[in-house]
Protein backbone atom coordinates (compact mmCIF):
# COMPACT_ATOMS: atom_id res chain seq x y z
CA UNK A 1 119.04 45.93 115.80
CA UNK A 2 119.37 42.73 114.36
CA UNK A 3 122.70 42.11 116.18
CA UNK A 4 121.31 43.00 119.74
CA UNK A 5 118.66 40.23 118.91
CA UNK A 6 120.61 37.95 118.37
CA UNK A 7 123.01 39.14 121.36
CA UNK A 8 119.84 38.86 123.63
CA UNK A 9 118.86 35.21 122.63
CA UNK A 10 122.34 33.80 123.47
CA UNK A 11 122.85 35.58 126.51
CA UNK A 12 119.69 33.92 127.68
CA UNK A 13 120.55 30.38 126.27
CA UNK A 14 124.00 30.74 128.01
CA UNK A 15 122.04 31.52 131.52
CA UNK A 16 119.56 28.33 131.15
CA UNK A 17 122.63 26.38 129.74
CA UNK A 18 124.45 27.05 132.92
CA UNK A 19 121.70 26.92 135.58
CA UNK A 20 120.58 23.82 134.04
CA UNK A 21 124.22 22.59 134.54
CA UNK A 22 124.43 23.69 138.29
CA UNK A 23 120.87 22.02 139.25
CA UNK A 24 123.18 18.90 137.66
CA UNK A 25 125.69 19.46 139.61
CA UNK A 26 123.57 19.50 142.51
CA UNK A 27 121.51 16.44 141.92
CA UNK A 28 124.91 14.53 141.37
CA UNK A 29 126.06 15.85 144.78
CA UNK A 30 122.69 15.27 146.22
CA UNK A 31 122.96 11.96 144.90
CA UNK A 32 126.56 10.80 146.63
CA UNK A 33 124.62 12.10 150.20
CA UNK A 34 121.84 9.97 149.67
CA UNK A 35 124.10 6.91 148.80
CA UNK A 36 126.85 7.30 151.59
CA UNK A 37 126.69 4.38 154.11
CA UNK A 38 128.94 6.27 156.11
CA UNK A 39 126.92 9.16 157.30
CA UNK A 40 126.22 9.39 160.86
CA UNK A 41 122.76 9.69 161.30
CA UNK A 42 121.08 11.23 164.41
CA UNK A 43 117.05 11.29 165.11
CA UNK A 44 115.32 13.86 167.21
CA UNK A 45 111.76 14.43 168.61
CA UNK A 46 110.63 17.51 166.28
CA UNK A 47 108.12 18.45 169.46
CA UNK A 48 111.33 18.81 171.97
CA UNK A 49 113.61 20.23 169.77
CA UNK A 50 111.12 23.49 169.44
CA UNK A 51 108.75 23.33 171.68
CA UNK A 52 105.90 22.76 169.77
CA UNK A 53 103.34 20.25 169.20
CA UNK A 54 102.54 18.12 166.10
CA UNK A 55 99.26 15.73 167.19
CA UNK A 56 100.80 12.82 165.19
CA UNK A 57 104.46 13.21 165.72
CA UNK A 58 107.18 14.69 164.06
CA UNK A 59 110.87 13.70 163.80
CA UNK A 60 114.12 15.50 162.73
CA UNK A 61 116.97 13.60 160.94
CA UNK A 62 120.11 14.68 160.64
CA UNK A 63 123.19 12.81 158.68
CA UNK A 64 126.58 14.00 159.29
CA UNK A 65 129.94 13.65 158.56
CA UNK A 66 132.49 14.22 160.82
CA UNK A 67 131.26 17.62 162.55
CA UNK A 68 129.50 18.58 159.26
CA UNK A 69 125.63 18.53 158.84
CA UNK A 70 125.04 17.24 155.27
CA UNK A 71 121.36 16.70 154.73
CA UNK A 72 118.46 17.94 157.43
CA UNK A 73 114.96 15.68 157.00
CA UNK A 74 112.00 17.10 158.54
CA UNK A 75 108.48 15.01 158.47
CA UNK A 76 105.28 15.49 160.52
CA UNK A 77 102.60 13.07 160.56
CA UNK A 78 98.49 14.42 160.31
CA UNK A 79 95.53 12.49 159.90
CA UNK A 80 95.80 13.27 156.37
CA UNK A 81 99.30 12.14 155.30
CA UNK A 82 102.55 13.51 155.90
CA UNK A 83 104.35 16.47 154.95
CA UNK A 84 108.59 15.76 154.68
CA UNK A 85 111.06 18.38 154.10
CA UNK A 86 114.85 17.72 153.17
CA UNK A 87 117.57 19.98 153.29
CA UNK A 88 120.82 18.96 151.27
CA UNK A 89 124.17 21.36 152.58
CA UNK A 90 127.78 21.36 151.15
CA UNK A 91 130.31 23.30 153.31
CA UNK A 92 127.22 23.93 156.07
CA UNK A 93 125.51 26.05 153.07
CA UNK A 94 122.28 24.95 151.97
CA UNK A 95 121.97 23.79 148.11
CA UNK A 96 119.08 22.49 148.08
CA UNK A 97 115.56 21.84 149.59
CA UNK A 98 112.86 19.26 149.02
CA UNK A 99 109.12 19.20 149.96
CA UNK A 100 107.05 16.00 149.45
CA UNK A 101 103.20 16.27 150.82
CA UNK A 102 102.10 12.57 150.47
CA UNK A 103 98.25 12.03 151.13
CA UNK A 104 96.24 9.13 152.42
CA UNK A 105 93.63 8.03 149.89
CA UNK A 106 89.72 8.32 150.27
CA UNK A 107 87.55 5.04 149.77
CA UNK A 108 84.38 4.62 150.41
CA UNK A 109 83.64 7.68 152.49
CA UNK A 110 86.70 7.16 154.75
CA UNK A 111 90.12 7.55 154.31
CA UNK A 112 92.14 4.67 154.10
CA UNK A 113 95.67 4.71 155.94
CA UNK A 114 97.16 2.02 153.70
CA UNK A 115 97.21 3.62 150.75
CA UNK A 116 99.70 6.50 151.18
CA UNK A 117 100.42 8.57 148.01
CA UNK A 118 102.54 11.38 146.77
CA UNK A 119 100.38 14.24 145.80
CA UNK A 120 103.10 17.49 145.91
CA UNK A 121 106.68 17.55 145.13
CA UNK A 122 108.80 20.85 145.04
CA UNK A 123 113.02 21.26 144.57
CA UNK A 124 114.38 24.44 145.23
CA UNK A 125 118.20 24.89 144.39
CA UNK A 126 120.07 27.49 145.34
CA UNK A 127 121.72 28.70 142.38
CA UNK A 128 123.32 32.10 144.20
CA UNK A 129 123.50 33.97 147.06
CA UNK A 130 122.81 37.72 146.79
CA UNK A 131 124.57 39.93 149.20
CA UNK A 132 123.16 43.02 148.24
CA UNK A 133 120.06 41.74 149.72
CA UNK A 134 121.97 39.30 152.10
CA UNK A 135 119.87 35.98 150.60
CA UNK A 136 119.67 33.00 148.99
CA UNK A 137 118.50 32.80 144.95
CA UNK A 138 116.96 30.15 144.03
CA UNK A 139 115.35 28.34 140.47
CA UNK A 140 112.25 25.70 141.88
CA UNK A 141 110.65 23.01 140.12
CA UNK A 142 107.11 21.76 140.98
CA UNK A 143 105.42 18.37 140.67
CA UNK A 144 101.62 17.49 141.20
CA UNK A 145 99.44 19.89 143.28
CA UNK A 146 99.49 20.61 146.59
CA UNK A 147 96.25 19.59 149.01
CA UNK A 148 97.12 20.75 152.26
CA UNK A 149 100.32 22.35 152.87
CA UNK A 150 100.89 25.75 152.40
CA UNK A 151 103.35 27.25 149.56
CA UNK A 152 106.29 29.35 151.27
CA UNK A 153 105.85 33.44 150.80
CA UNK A 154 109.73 32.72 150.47
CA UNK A 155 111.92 30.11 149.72
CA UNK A 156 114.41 31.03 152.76
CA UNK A 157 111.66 30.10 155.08
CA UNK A 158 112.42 26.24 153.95
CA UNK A 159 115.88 26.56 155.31
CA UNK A 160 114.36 28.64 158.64
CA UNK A 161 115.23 25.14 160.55
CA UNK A 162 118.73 25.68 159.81
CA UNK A 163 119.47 27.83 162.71
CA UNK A 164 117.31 25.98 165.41
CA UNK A 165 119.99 22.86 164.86
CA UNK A 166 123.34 24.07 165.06
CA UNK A 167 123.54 22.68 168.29
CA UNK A 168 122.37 19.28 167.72
C-alpha cells in the first residue's frame, strides 16, 4: 500500500514535470515566431474572407515562411474593445492558441476609447493529439476575467479558422 502511494505521487510529478517542460518548449518556439523579421506577413479583410460581417472591422494576419503558415492572428473591433485570437503552428499543426479580450474603460458615464485595457487572457497548448477520438489535447491557462466574449464549449473550436485559410 505504501509503495503504490508513493508510485502514484511520482507518476503524477513526472506528468506535470513534463507538460510543464513542453508548454516551455512551446513558449521558446512561440517566442523565435514572434521575433523573426523574416516572416512574410499577409493581411486580409476578416468580412471577405467568410462572408460575414463584423460592424467595426475585423482583419486576418497571417506570417509565413516559405509556403508554411506559422502564426494565424485574428482581431475584431466592437464598440466595447477588441477581441484578438493567435494561432502559433509548427509543421502546419497547431501548438498553440491565444485569446486576449481587451476592453475600453468607463469614465464618467461614457466609455472612453483612449484608454484600452486587457481584461481576459487565455493560452491553450496542445500538449497531444488523440487519435482514438481524432483531436487535439490540450492544458490552458487563464488570466483576468472575461466581460464579453464567450468561453469555447471546446478548445478545437479556437483552431476552427484553420481550415477556412489554407488557400490564402
Amino acid at each position: 500500500m505504501k509503495y503504490n502511494l508513493i508510485l502514484i505521487l511520482l507518476t503524477y510529478t513526472l506528468i506535470g514535470y513534463s507538460q510543464n517542460k513542453l508548454t516551455d518548449e512551446i513558449d521558446k518556439y512561440v517566442k523565435s515566431i514572434d521575433s523573426n523579421s523574416e516572416l512574410k506577413v499577409s493581411e486580409y479583410d476578416w468580412n471577405k474572407i467568410t462572408e460575414s460581417h463584423v460592424d467595426h472591422g475585423a482583419i486576418l494576419r497571417i506570417w509565413k515562411t516559405k509556403n508554411q503558415i506559422v502564426k494565424v492572428e485574428e482581431q475584431f473591433e466592437a464598440s466595447y474593445g477588441r477581441c484578438t485570437r493567435l494561432i502559433y503552428l509548427k509543421n502546419n499543426k497547431p501548438i498553440k492558441g491565444v485569446e486576449l479580450e481587451e476592453n475600453f474603460e468607463f469614465k464618467n458615464n461614457e466609455i472612453d476609447y483612449s484608454d484600452l485595457s486587457s481584461q481576459f487572457k487565455m493560452q491553450v497548448y496542445v500538449i497531444g493529439f488523440n487519435d482514438l477520438i481524432d483531436e487535439y489535447e490540450f492544458e490552458a491557462k487563464e488570466e483576468g476575467q472575461r466581460k464579453v466574449t464567450e468561453p469555447y464549449c471546446d478548445f478545437n473550436d479556437l483552431f476552427a479558422i484553420l481550415d477556412e485559410i489554407t488557400d490564402l
